[in-house]
N, C-alpha and C. Protein backbone atom coordinates (compact mmCIF):
# COMPACT_ATOMS: atom_id res chain seq x y z
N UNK A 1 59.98 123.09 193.34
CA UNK A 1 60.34 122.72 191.99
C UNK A 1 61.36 121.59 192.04
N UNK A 2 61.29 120.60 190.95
CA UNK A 2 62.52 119.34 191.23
C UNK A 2 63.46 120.11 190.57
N UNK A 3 64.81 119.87 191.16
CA UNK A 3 65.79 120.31 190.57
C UNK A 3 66.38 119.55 189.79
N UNK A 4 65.96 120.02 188.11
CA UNK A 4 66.67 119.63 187.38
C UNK A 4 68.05 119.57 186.88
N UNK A 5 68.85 118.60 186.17
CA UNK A 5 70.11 119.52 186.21
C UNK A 5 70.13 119.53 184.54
N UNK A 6 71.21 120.66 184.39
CA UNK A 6 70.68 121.66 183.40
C UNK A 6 70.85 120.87 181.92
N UNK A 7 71.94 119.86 182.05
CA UNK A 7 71.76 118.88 180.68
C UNK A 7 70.75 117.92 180.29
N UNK A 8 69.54 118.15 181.38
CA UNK A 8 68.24 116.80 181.50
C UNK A 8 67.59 117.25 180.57
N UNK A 9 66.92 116.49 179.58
CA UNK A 9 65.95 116.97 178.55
C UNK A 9 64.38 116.32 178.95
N UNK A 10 63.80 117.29 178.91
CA UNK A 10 62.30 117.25 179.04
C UNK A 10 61.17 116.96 177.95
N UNK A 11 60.45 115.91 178.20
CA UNK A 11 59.61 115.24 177.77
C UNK A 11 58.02 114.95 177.97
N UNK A 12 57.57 115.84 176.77
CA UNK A 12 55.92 115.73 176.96
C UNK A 12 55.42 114.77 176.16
N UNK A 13 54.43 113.73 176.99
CA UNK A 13 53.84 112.60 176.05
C UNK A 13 52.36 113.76 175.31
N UNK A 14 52.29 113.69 174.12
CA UNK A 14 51.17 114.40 173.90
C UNK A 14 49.90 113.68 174.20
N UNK A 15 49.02 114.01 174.20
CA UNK A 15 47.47 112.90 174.22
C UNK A 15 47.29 112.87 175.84
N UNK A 16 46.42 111.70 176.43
CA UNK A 16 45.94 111.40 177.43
C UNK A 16 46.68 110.06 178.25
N UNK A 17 47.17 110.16 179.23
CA UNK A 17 47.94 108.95 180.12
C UNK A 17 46.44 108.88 180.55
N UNK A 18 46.56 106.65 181.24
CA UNK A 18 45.75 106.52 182.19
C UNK A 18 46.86 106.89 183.61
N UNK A 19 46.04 107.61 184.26
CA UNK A 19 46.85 108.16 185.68
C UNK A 19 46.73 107.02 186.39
N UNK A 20 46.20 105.80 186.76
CA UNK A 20 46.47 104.37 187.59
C UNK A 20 47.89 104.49 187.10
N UNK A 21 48.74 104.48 186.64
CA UNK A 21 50.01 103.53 186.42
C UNK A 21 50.92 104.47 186.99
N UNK A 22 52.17 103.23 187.91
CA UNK A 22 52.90 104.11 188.29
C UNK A 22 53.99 104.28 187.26
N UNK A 23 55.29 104.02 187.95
CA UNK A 23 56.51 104.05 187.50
C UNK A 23 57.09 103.11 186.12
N UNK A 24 56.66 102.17 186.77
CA UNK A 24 56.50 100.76 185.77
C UNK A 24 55.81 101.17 184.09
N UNK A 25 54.91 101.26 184.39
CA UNK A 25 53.71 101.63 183.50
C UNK A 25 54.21 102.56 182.76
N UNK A 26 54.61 103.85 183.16
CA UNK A 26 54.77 105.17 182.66
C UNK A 26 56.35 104.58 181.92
N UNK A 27 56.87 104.09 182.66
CA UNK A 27 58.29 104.10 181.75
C UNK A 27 58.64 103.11 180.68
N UNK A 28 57.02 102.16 180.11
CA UNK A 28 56.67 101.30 179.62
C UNK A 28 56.34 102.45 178.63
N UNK A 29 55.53 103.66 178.25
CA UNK A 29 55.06 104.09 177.84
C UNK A 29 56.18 105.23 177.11
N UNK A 30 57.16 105.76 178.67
CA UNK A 30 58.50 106.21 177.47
C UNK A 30 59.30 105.60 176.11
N UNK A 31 59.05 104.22 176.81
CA UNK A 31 60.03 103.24 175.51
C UNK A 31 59.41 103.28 174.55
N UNK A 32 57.92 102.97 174.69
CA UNK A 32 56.90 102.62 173.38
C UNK A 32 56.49 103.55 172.39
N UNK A 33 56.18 104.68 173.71
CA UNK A 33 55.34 106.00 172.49
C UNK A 33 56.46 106.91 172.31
N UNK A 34 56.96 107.28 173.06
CA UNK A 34 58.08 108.37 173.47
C UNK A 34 59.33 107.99 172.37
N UNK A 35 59.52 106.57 172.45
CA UNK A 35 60.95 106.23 172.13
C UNK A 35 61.43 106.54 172.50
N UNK A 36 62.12 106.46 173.99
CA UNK A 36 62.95 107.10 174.53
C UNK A 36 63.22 106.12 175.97
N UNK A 37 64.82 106.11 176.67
CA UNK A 37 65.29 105.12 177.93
C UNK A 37 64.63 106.09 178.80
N UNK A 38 63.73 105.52 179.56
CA UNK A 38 63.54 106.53 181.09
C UNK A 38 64.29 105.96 181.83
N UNK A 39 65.23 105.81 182.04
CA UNK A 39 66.55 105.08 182.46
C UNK A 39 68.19 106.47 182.21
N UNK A 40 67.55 107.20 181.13
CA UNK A 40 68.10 107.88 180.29
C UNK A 40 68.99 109.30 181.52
N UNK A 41 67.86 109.55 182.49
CA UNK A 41 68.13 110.81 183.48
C UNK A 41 67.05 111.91 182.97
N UNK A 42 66.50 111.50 181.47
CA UNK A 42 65.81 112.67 181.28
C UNK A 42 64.05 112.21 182.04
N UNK A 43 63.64 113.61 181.67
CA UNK A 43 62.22 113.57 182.36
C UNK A 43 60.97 113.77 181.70
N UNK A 44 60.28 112.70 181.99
CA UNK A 44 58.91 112.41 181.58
C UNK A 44 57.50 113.07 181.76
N UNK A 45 56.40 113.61 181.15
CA UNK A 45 55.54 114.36 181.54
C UNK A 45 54.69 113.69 181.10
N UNK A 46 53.38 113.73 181.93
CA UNK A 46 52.04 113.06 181.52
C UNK A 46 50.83 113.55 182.06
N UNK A 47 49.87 113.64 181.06
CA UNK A 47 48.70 114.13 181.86
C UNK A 47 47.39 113.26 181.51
N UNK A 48 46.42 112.98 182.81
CA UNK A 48 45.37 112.68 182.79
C UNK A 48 43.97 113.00 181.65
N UNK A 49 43.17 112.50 181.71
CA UNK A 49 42.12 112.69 180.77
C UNK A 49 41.34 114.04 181.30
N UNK A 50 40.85 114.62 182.44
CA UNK A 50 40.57 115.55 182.81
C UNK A 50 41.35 116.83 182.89
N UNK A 51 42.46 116.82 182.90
CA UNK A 51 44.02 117.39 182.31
C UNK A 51 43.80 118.32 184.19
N UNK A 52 43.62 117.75 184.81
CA UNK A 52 44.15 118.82 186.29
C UNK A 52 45.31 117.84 186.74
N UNK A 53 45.66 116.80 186.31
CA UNK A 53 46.54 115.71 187.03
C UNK A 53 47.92 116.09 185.85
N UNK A 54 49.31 115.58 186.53
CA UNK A 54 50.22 115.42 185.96
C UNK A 54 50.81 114.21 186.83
N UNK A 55 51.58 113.22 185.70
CA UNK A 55 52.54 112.53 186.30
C UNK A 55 53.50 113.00 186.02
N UNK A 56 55.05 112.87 186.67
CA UNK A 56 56.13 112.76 185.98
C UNK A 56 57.44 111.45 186.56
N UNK A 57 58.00 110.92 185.64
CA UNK A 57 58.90 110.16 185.83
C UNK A 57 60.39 110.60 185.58
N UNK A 58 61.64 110.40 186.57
CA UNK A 58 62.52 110.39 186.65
C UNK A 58 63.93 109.58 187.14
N UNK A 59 64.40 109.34 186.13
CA UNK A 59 65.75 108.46 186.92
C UNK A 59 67.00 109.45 187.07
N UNK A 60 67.30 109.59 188.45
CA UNK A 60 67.69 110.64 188.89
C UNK A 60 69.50 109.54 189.17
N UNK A 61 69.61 108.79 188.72
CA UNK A 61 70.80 108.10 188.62
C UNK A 61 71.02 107.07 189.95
N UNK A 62 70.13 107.69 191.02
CA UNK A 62 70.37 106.43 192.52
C UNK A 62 69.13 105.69 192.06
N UNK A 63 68.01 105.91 191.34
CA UNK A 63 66.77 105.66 191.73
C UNK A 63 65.46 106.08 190.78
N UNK A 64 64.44 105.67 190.89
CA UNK A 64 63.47 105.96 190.04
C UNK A 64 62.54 107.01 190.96
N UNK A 65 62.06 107.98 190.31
CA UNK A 65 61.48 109.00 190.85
C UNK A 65 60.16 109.64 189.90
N UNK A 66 58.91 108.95 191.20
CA UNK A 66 57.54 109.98 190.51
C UNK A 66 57.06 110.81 191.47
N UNK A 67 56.60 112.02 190.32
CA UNK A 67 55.68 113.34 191.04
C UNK A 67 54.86 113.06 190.25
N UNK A 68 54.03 113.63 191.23
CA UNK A 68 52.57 114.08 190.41
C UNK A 68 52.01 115.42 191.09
N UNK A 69 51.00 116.24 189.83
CA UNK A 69 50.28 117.05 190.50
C UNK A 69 49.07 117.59 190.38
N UNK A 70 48.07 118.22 191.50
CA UNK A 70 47.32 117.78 190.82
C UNK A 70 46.86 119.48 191.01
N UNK A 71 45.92 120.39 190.04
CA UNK A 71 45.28 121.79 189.76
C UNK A 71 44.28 121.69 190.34
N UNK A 72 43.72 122.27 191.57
CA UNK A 72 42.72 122.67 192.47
C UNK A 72 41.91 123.08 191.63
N UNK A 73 41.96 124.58 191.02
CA UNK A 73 41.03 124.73 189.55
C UNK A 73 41.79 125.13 188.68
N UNK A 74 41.53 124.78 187.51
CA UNK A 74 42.00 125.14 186.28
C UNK A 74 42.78 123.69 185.27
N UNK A 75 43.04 123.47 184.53
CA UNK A 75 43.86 122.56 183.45
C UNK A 75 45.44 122.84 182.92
N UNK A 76 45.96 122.01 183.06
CA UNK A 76 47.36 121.56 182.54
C UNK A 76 47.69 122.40 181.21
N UNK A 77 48.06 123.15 180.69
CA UNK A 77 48.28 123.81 179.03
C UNK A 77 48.82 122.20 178.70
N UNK A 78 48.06 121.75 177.18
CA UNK A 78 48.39 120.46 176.85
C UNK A 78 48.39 120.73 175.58
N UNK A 79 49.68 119.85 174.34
CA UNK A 79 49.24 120.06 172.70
C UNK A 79 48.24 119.31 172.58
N UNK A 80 47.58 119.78 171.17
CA UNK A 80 46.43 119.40 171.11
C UNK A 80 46.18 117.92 170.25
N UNK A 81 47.43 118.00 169.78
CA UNK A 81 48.09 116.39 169.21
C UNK A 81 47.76 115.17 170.01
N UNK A 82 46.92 113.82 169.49
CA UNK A 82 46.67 112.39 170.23
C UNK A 82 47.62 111.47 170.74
N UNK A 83 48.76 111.95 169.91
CA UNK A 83 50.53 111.28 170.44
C UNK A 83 51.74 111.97 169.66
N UNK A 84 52.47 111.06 170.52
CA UNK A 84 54.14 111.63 170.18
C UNK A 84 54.39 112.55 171.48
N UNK A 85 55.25 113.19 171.10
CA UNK A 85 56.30 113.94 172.06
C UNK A 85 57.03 115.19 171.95
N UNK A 86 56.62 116.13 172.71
CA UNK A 86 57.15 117.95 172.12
C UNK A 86 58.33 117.37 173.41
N UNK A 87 59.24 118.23 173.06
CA UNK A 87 60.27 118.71 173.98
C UNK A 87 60.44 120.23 174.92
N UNK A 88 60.43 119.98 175.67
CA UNK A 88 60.64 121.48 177.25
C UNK A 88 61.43 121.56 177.31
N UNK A 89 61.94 122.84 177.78
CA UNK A 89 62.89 123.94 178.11
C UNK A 89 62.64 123.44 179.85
N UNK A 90 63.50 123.93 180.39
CA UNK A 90 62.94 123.47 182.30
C UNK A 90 62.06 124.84 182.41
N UNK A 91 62.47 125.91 181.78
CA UNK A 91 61.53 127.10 181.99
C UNK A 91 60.16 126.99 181.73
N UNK A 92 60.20 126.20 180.58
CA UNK A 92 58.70 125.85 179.98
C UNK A 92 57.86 124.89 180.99
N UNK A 93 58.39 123.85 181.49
CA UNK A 93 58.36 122.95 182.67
C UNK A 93 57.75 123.84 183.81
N UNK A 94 58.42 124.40 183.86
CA UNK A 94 58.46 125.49 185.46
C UNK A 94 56.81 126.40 184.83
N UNK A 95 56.68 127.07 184.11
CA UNK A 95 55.24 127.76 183.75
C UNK A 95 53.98 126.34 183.86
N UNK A 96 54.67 124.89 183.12
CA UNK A 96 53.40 124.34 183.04
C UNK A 96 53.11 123.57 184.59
N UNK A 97 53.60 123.33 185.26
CA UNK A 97 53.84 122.96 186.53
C UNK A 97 53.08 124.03 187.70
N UNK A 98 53.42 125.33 187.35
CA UNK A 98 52.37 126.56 187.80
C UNK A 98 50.89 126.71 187.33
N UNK A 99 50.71 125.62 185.98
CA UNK A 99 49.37 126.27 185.78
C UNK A 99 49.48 127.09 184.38
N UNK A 100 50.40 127.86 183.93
CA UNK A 100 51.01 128.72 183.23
C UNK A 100 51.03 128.28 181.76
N UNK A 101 50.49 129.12 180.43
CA UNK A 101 50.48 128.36 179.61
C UNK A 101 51.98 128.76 178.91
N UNK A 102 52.69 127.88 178.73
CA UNK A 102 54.09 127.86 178.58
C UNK A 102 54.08 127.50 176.89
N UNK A 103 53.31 127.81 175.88
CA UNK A 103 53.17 127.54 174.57
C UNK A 103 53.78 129.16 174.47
N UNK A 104 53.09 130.30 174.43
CA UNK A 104 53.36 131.11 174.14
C UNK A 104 53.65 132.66 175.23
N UNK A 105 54.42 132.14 175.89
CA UNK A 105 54.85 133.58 177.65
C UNK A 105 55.05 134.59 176.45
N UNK A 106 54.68 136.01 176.92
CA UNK A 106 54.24 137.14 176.83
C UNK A 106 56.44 137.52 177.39
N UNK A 107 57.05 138.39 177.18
CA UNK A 107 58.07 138.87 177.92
C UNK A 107 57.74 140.13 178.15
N UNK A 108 58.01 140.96 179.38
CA UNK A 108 57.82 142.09 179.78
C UNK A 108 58.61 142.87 179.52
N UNK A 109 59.74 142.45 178.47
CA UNK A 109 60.62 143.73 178.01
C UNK A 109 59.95 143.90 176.77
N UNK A 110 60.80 144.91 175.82
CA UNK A 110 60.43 145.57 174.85
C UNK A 110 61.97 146.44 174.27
N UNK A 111 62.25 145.21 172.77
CA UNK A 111 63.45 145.74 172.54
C UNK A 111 63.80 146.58 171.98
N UNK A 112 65.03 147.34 172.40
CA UNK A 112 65.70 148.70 172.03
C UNK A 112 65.57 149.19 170.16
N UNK A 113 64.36 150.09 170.27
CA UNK A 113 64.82 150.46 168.77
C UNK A 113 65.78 150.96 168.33
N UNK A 114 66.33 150.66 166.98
CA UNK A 114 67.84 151.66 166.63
C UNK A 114 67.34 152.60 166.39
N UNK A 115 67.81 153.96 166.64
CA UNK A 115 67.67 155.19 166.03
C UNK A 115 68.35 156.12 166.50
């Protein structure tokens, strides 16, 4: 997992990236669609047209930094929106990065009734 640090805010482009572009490209695409500095420290999310690919962009303060990844089987949980930008939790990050659909986690507790 990249270690985020805990004041970084997370950034989903909604819709379809072309996956050719690297760093350049993608942080062309924060300013434009996103509105937002990828310069900023926060972090960028993008997914391919087949949705098994992710990019992500980061300026980690020494340097510019991309991951990508890609789902052996299965698809990315993606909104179903053509653009703009939802915002992540790193937890939410961490489920969609697994595969995990991080819209709506299930919790395994069950809270205390009064009585």
């Amino acid at each position: 997992m990249i270690p985020v640090p805990s004041h970084t805010k997370v950034w989903l482009a909604a819709g379809v990236t072309d996956m050719r572009k690297g760093f350049a490209g993608l942080s062309s695409l924060a300013e434009r669609v996103l509105e937002q500095d990828p310069y900023s420290g926060h972090l960028f999310v993008f997914r391919g047209r087949r949705g098994d690919l992710l990019k992500l962009i980061w300026w980690d303060g020494q340097g510019a930094c991309l991951f990508s990844k890609r789902l052996e089987r299965g698809r990315f949980v993606w909104p179903s929106s053509t653009g703009g930008k939802v915002g992540l939790t790193p937890a939410q990050l961490s489920m969609l990065l697994e595969g995990i659909d991080w819209r709506m986690p299930e919790r395994t507790w069950q809270p205390l009734s009064a009585g």
